[in-house]
N, C-alpha and C. Protein backbone atom coordinates (compact mmCIF):
# COMPACT_ATOMS: atom_id res chain seq x y z
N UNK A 1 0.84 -1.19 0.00
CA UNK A 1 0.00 0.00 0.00
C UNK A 1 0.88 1.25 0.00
N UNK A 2 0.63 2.01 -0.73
CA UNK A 2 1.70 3.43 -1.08
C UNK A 2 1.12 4.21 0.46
N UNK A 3 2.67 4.69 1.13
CA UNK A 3 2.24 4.98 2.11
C UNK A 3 2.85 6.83 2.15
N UNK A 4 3.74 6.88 1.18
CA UNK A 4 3.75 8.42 0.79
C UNK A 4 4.28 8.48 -0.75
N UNK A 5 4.50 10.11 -1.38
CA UNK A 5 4.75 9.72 -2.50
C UNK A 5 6.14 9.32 -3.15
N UNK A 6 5.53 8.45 -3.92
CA UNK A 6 6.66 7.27 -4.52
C UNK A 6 7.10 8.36 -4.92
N UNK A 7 8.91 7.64 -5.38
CA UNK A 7 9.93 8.05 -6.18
C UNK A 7 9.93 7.70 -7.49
N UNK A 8 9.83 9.22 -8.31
CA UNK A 8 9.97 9.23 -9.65
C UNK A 8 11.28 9.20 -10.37
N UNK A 9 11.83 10.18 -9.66
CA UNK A 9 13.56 10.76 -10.60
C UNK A 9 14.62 9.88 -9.57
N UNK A 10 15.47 9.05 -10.13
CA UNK A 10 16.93 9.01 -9.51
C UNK A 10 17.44 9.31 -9.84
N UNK A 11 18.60 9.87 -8.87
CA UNK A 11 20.00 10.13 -9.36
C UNK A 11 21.58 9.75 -8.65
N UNK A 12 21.92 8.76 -10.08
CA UNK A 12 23.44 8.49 -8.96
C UNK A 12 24.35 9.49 -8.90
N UNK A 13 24.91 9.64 -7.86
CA UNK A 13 26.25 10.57 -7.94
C UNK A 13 27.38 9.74 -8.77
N UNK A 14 28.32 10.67 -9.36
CA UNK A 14 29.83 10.54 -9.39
C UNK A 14 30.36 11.33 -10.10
N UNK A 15 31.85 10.70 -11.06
CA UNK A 15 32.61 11.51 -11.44
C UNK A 15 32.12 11.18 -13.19
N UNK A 16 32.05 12.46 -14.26
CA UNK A 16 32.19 11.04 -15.63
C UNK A 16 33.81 10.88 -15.45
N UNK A 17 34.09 9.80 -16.66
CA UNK A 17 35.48 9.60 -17.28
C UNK A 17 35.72 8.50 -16.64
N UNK A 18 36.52 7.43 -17.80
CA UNK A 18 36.70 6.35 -17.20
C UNK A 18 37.87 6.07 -16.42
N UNK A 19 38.54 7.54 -15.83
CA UNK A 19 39.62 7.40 -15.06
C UNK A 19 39.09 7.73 -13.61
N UNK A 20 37.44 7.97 -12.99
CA UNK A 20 36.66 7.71 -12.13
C UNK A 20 35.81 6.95 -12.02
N UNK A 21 35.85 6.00 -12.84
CA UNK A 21 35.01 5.21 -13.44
C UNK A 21 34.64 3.86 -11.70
N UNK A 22 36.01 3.50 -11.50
CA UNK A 22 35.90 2.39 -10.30
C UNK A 22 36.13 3.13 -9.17
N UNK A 23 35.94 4.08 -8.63
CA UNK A 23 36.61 4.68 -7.31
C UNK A 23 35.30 5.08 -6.42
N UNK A 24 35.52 4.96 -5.09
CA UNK A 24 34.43 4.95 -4.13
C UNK A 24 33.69 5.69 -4.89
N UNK A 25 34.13 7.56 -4.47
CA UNK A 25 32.68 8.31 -4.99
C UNK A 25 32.13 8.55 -6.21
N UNK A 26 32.36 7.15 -7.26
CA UNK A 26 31.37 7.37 -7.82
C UNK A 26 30.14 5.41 -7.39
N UNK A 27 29.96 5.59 -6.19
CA UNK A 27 29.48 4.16 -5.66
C UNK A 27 27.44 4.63 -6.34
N UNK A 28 27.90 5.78 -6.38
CA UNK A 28 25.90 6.26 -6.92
C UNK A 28 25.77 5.92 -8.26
N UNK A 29 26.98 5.90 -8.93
CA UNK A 29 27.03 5.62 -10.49
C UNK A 29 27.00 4.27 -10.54
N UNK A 30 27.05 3.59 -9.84
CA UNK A 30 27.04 1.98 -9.84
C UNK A 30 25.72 1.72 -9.44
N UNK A 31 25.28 1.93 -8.26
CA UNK A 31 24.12 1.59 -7.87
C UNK A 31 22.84 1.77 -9.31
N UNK A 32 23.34 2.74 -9.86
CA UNK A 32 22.13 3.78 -10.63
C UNK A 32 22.44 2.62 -12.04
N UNK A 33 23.28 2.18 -12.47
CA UNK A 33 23.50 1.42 -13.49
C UNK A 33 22.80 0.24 -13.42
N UNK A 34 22.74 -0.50 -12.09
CA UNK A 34 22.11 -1.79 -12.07
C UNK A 34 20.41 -1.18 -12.08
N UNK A 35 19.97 -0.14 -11.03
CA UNK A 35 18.76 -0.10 -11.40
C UNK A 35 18.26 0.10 -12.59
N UNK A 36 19.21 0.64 -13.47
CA UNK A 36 18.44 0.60 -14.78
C UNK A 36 18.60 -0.25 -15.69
N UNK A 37 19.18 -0.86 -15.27
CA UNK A 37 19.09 -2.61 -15.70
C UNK A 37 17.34 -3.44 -15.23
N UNK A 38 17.91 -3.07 -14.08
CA UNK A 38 16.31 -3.88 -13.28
C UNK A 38 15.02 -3.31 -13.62
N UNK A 39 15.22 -2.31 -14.30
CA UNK A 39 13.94 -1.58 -14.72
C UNK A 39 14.13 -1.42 -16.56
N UNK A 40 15.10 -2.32 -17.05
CA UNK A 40 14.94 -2.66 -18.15
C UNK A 40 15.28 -1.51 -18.90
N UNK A 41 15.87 -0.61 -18.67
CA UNK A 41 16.15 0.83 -18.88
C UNK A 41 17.78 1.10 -19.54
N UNK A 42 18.13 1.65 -20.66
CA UNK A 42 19.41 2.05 -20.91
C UNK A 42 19.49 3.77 -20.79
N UNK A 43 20.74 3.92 -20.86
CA UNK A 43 21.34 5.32 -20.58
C UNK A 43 21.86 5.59 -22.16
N UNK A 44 21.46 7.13 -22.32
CA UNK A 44 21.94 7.82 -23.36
C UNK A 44 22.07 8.96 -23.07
N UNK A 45 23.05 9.64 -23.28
CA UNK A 45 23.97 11.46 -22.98
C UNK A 45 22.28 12.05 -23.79
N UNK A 46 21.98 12.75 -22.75
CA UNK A 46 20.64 14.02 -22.84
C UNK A 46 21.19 15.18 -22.62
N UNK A 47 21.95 16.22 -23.18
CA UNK A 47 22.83 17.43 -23.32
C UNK A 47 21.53 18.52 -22.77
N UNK A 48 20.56 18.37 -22.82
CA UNK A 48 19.38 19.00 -22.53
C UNK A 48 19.52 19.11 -20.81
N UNK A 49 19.95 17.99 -20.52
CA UNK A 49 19.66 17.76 -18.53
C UNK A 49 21.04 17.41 -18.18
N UNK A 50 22.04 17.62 -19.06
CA UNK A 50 23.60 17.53 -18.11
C UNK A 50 23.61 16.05 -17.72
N UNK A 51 23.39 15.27 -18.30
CA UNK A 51 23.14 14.00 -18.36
C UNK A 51 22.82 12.68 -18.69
N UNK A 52 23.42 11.57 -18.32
CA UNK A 52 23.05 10.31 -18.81
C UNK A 52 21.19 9.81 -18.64
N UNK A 53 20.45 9.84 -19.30
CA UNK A 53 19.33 9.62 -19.07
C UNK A 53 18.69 8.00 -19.07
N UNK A 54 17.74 7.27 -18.43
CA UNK A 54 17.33 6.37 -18.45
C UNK A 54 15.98 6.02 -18.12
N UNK A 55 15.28 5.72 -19.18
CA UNK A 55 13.79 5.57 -18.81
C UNK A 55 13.21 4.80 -18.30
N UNK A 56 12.64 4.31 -17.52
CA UNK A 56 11.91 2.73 -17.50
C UNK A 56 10.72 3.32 -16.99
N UNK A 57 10.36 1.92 -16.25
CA UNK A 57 8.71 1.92 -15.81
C UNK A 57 8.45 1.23 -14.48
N UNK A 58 7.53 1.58 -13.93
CA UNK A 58 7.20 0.16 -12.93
C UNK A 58 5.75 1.01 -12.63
N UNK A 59 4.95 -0.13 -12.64
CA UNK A 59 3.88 -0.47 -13.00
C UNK A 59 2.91 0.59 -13.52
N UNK A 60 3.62 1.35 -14.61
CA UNK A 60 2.83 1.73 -15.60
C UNK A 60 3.40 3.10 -15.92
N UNK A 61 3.94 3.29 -14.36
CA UNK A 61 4.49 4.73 -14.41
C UNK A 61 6.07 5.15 -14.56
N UNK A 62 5.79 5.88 -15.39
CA UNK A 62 7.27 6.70 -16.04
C UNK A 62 8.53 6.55 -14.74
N UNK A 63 9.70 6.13 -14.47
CA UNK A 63 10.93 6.28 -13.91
C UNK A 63 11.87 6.90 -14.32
N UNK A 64 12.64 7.92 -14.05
CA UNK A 64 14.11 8.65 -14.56
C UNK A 64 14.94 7.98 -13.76
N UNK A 65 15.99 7.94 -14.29
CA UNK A 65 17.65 7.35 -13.88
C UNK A 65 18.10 8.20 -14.88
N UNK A 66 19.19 8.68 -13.79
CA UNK A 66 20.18 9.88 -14.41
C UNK A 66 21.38 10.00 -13.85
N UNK A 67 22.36 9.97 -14.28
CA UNK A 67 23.63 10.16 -13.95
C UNK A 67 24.23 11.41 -14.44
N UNK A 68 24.70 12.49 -13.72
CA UNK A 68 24.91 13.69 -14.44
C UNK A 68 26.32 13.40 -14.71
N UNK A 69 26.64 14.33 -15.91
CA UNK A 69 27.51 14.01 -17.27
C UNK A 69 28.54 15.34 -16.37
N UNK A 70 28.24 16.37 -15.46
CA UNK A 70 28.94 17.13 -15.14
C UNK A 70 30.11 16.36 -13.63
N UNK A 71 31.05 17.18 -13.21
CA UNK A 71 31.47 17.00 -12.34
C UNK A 71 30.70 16.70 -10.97
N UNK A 72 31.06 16.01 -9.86
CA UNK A 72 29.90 16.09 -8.57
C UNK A 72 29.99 17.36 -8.24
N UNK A 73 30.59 18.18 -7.95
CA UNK A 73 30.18 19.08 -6.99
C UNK A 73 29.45 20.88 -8.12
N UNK A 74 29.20 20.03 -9.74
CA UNK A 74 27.92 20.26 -10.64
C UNK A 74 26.58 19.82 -10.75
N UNK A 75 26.88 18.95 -9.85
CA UNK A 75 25.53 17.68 -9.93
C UNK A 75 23.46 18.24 -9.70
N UNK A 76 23.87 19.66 -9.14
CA UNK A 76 22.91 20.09 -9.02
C UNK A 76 21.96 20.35 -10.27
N UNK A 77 23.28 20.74 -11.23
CA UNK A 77 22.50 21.53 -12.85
C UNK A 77 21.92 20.40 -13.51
N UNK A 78 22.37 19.44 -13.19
CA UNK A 78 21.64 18.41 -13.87
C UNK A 78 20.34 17.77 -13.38
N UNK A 79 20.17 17.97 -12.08
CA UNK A 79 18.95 17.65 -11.10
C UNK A 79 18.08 18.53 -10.97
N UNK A 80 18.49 19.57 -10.75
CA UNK A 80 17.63 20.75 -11.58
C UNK A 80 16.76 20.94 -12.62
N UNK A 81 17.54 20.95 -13.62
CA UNK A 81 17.01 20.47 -14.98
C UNK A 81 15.79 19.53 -15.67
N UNK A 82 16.24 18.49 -14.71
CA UNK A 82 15.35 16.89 -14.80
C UNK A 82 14.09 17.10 -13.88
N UNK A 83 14.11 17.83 -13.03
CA UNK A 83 13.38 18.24 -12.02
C UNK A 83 12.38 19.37 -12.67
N UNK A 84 12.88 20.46 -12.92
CA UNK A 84 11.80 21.35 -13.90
C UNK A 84 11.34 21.06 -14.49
N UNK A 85 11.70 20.31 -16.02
CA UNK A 85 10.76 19.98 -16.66
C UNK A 85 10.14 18.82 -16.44
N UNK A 86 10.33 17.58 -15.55
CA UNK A 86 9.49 16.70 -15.47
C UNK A 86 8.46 17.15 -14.54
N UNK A 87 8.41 18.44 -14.03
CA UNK A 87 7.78 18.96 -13.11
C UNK A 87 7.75 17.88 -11.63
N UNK A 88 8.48 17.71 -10.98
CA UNK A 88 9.03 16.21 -9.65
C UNK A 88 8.72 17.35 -8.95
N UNK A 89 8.97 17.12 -7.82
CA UNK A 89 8.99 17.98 -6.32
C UNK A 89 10.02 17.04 -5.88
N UNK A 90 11.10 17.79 -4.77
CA UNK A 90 11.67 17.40 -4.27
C UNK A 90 11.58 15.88 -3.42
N UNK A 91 10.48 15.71 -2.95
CA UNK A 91 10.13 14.73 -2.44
C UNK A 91 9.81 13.30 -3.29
N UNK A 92 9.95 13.35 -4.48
CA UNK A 92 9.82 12.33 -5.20
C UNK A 92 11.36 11.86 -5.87
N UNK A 93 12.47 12.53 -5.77
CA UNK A 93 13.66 12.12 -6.17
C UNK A 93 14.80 11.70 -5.10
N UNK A 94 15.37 10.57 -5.42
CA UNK A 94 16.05 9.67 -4.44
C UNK A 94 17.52 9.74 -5.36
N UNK A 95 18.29 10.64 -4.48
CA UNK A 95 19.83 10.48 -4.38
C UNK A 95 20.65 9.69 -4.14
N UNK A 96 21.36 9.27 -5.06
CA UNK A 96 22.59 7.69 -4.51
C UNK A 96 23.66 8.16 -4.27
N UNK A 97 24.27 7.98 -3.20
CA UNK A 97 25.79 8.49 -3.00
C UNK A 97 26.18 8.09 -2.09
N UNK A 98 28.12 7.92 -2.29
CA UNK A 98 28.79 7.63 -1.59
C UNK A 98 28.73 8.21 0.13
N UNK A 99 28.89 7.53 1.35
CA UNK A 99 28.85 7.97 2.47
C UNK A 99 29.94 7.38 3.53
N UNK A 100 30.97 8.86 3.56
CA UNK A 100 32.44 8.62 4.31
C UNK A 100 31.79 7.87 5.89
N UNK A 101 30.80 8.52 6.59
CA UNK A 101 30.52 8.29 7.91
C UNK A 101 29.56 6.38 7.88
N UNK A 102 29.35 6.27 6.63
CA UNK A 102 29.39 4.40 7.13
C UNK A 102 30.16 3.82 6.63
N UNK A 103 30.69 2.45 6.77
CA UNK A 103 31.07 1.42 6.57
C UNK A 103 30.87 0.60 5.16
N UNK A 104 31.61 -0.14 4.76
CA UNK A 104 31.05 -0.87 3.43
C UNK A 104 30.38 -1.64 4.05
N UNK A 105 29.24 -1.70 3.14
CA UNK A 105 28.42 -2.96 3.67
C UNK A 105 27.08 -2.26 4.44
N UNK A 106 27.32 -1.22 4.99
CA UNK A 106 26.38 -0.25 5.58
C UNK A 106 25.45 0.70 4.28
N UNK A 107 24.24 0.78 4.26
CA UNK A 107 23.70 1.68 4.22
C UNK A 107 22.61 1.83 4.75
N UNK A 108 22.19 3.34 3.83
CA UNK A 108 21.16 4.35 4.95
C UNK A 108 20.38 5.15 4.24
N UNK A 109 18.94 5.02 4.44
CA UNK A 109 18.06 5.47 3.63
C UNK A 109 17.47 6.61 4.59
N UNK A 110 17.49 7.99 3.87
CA UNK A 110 16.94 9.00 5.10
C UNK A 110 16.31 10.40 3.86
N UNK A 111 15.57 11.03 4.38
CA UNK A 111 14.66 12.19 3.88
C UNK A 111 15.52 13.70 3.86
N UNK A 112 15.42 14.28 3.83
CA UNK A 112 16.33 15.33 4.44
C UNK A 112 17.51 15.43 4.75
N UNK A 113 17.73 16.49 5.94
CA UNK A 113 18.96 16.45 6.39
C UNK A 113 20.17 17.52 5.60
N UNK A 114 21.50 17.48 6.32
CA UNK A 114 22.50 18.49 5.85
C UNK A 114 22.99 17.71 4.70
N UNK A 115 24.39 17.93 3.99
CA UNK A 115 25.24 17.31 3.54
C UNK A 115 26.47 16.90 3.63
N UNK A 116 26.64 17.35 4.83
CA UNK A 116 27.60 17.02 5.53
C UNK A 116 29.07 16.92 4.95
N UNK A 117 29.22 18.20 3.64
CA UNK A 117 29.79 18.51 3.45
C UNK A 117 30.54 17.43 1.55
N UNK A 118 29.35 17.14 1.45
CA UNK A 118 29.41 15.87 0.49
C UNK A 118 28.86 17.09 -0.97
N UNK A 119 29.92 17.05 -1.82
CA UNK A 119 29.66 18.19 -2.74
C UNK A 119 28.45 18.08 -3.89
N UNK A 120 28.18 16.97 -3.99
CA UNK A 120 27.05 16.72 -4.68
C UNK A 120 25.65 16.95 -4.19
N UNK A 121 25.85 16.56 -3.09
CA UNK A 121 24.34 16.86 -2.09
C UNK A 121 24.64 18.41 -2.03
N UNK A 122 25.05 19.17 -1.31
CA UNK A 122 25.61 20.30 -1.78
C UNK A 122 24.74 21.22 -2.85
N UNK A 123 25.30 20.30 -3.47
CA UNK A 123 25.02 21.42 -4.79
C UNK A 123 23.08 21.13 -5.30
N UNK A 124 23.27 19.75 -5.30
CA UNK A 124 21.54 19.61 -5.74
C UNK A 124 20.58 20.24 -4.70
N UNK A 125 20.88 20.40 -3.29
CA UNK A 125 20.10 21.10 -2.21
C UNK A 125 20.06 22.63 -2.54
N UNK A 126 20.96 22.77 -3.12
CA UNK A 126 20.97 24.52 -3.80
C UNK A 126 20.33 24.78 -4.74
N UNK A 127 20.06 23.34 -5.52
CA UNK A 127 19.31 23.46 -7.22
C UNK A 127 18.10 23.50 -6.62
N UNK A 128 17.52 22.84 -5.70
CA UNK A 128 16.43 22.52 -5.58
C UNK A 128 16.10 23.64 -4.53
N UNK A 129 16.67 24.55 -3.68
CA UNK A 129 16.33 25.48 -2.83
C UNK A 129 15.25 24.31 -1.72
N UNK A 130 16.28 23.42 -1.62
CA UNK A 130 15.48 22.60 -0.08
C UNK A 130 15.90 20.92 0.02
N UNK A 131 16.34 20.83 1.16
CA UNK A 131 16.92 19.65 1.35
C UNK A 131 15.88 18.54 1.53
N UNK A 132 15.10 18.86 1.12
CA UNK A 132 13.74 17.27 0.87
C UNK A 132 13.61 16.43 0.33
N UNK A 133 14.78 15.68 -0.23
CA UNK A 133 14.65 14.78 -1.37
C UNK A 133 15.58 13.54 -0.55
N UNK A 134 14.87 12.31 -1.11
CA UNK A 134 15.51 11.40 -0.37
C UNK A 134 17.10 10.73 -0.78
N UNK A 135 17.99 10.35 -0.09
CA UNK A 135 19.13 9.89 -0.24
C UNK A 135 18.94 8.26 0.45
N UNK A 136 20.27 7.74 -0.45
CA UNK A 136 20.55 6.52 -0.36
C UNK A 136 22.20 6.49 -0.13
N UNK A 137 22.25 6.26 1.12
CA UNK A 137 23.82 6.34 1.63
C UNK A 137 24.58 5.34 1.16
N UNK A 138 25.44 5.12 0.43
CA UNK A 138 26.01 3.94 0.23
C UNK A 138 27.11 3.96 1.10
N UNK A 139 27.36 2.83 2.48
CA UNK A 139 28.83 3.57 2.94
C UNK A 139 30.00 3.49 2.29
N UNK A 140 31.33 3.83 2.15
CA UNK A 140 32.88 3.67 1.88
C UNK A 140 33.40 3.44 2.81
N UNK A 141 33.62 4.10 4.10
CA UNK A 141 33.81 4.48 5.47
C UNK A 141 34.70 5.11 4.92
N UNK A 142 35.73 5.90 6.11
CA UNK A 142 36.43 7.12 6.20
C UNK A 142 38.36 6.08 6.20
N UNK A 143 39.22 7.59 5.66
CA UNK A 143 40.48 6.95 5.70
C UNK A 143 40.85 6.73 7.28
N UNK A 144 40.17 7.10 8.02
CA UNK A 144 39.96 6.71 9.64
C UNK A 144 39.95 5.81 9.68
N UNK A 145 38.86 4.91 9.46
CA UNK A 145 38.17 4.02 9.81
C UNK A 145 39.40 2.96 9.51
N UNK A 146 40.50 2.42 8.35
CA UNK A 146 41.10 1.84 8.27
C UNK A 146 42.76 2.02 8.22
N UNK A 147 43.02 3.31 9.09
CA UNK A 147 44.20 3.80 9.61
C UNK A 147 45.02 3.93 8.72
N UNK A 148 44.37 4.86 7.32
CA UNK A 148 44.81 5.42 6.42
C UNK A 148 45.13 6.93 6.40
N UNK A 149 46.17 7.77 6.31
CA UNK A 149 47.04 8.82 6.45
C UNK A 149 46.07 9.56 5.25
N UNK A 150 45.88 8.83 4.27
CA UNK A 150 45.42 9.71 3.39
C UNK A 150 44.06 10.78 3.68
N UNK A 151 43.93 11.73 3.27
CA UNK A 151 42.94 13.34 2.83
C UNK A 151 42.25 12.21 2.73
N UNK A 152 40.75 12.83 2.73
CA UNK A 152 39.58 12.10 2.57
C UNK A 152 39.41 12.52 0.81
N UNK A 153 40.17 13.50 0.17
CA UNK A 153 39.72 13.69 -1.05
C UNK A 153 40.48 12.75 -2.29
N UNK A 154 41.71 12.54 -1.27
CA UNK A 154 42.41 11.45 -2.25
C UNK A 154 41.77 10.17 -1.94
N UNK A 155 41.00 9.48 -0.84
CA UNK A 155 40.72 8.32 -0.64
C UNK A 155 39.26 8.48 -1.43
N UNK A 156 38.66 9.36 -1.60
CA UNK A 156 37.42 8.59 -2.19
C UNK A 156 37.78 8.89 -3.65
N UNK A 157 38.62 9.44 -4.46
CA UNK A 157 39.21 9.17 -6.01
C UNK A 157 39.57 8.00 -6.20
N UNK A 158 40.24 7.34 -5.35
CA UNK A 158 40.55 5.95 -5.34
C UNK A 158 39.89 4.84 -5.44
N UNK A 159 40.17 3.33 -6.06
CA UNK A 159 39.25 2.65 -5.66
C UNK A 159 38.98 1.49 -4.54
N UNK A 160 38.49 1.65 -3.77
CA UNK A 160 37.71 0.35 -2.89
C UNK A 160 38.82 -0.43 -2.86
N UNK A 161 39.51 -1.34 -1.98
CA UNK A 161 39.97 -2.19 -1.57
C UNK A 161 39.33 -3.49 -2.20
N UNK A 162 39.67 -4.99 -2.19
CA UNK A 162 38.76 -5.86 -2.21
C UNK A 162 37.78 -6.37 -1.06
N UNK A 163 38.45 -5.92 0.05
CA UNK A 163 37.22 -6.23 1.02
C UNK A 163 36.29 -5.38 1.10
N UNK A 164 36.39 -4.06 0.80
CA UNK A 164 35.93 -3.13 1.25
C UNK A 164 34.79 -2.88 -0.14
N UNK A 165 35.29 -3.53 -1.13
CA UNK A 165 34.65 -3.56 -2.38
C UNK A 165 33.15 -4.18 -1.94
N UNK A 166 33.74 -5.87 -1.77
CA UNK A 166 32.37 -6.69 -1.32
C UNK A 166 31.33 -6.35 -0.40
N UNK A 167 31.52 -5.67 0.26
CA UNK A 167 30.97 -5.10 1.17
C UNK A 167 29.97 -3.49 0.68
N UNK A 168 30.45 -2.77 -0.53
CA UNK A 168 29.69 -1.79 -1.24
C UNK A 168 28.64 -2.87 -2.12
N UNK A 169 29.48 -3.77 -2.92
CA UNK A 169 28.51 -4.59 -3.79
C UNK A 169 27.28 -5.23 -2.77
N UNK A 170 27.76 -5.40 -1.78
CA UNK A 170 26.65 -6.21 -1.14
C UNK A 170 24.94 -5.16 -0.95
N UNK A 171 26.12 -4.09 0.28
CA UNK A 171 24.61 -2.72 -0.05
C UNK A 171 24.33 -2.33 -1.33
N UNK A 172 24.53 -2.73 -2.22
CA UNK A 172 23.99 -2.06 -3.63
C UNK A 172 22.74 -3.60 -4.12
N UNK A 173 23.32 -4.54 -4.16
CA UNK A 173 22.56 -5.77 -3.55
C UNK A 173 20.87 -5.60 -3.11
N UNK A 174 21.44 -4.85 -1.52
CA UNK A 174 20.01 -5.07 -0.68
C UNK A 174 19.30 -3.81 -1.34
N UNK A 175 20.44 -2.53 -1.58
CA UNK A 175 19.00 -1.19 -2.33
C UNK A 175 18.37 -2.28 -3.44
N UNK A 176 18.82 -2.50 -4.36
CA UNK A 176 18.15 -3.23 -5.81
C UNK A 176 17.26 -4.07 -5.41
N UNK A 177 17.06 -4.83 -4.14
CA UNK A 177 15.88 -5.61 -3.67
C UNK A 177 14.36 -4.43 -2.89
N UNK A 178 14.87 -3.19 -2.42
CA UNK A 178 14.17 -2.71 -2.30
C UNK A 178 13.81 -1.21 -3.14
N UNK A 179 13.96 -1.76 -3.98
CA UNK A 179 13.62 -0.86 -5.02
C UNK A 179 12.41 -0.74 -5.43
N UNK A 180 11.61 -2.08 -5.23
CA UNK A 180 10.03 -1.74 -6.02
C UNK A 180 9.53 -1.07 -4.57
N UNK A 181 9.54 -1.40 -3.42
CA UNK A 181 9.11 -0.57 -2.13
C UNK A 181 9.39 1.14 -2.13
N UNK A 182 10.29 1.43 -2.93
CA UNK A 182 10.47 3.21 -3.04
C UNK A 182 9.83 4.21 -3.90
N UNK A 183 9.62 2.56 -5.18
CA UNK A 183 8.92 3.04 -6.20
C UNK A 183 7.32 2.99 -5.91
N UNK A 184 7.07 2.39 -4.90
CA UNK A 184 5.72 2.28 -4.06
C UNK A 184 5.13 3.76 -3.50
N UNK A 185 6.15 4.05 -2.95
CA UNK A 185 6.38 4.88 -1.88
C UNK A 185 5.90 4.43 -0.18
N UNK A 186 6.46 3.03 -0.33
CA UNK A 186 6.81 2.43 1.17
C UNK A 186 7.85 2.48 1.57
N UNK A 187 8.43 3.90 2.66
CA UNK A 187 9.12 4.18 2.70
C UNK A 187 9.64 3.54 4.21
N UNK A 188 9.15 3.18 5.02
CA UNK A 188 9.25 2.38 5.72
C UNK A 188 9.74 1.04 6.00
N UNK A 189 8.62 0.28 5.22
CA UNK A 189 9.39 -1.13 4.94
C UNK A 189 10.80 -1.37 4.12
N UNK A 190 10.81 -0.22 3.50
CA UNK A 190 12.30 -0.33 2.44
C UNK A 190 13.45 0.40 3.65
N UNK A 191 12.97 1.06 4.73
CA UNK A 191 14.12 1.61 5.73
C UNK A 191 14.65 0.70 6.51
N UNK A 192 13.14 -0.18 6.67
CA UNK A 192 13.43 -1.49 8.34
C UNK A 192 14.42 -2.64 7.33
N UNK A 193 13.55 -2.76 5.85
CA UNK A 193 14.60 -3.99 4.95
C UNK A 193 16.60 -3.68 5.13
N UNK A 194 16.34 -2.36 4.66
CA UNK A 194 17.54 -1.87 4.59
C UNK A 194 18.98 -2.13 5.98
N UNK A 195 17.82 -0.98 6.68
CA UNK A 195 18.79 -1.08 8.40
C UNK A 195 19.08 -2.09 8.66
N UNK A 196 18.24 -3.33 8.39
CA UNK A 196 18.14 -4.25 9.49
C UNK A 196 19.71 -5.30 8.93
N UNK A 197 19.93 -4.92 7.43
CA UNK A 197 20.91 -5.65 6.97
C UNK A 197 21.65 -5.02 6.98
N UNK A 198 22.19 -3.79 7.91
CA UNK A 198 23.47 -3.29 7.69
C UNK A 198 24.12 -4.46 8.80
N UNK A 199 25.85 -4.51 8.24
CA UNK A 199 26.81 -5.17 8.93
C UNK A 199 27.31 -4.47 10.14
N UNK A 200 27.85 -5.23 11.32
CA UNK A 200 28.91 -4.36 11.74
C UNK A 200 28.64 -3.06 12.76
């Protein structure tokens, strides 16, 4: 039973170019690739919306998947864009992106909120003049977390470890199982599915 309103527009974060192609922050560009697989959907450069576009459906109704073609911390012009003319409200578009403060293997589905300094959120909260749109945390964890010296800006250019890999593939895994629940707009059951399988 739709218990608020479903999600129309996604959007993964990352970098283009295939020299960002495997590196943590672009973990939204991955996620966003399989859903549009699962929704039977391909991507083609839309110069119109700063972006990779992808259509599909679920159960009857129109879906966007978009990957913006600009830099992340551009990511707004392209969400913007997709957002005006499909006429969305903030509340119907679900953000994928990398998240330094969890763990691989962790994610986190939440409404709102800051950005905690994450340049893509950033910038689309500015396009949109309001932080109401839902996100999908994918974690990386922090060069903390595994007693790495490195800037947090050189560790998320980089890519994933192999453990640390299996552990993103896995949360990308459990979002793609709750995917028809967002597209519901059961936002609930897709939070308790989610949480309840974080690791760790």
């Amino acid at each position: 039973m739709t218990t608020a309103t479903p999600i129309r527009l996604i959007i993964g974060l990352g970098n283009p170019g295939p020299e960002y192609e495997a590196t943590r922050h672009n973990a939204g560009f991955w996620l966003a690739d399989h859903i549009a697989d699962d929704l039977g959907a391909a991507f083609t450069l839309e110069k119109n919306f700063f972006s990779w576009v992808a259509k599909g459906r679920h159960r009857g109704e129109a879906v966007i998947i978009a990957k913006p073609a600009t830099f992340m911390n551009r990511s707004g012009q392209a969400a913007g864009a997709l957002m005006r003319f499909y006429k969305f409200t903030p509340e119907q578009v679900l953000v994928l992106h990398d998240e330094l403060d969890l763990m691989p293997g962790q994610v986190k589905l939440k409404k709102g909120g800051g950005h905690a300094g994450h340049n893509g959120l950033r910038d689309i909260q500015s396009a949109f003049s309001s932080p109401a749109f839902w996100r999908l945390r994918l974690g990386i964890g922090h060069p903390r977390d595994f007693g790495l010296a490195q800037q947090v800006a050189a560790y998320v250019l980089n890519p994933p470890r192999r453990e640390e890999l299996a552990g993103i593939e896995d949360s990308i895994m459990r979002c793609r199982r709750v995917l028809p629940l967002l597209l519901d707009g059961d936002f609930q059951d897709a939070m308790r599915q989610l949480h309840e399988g974080n690791r760790g």
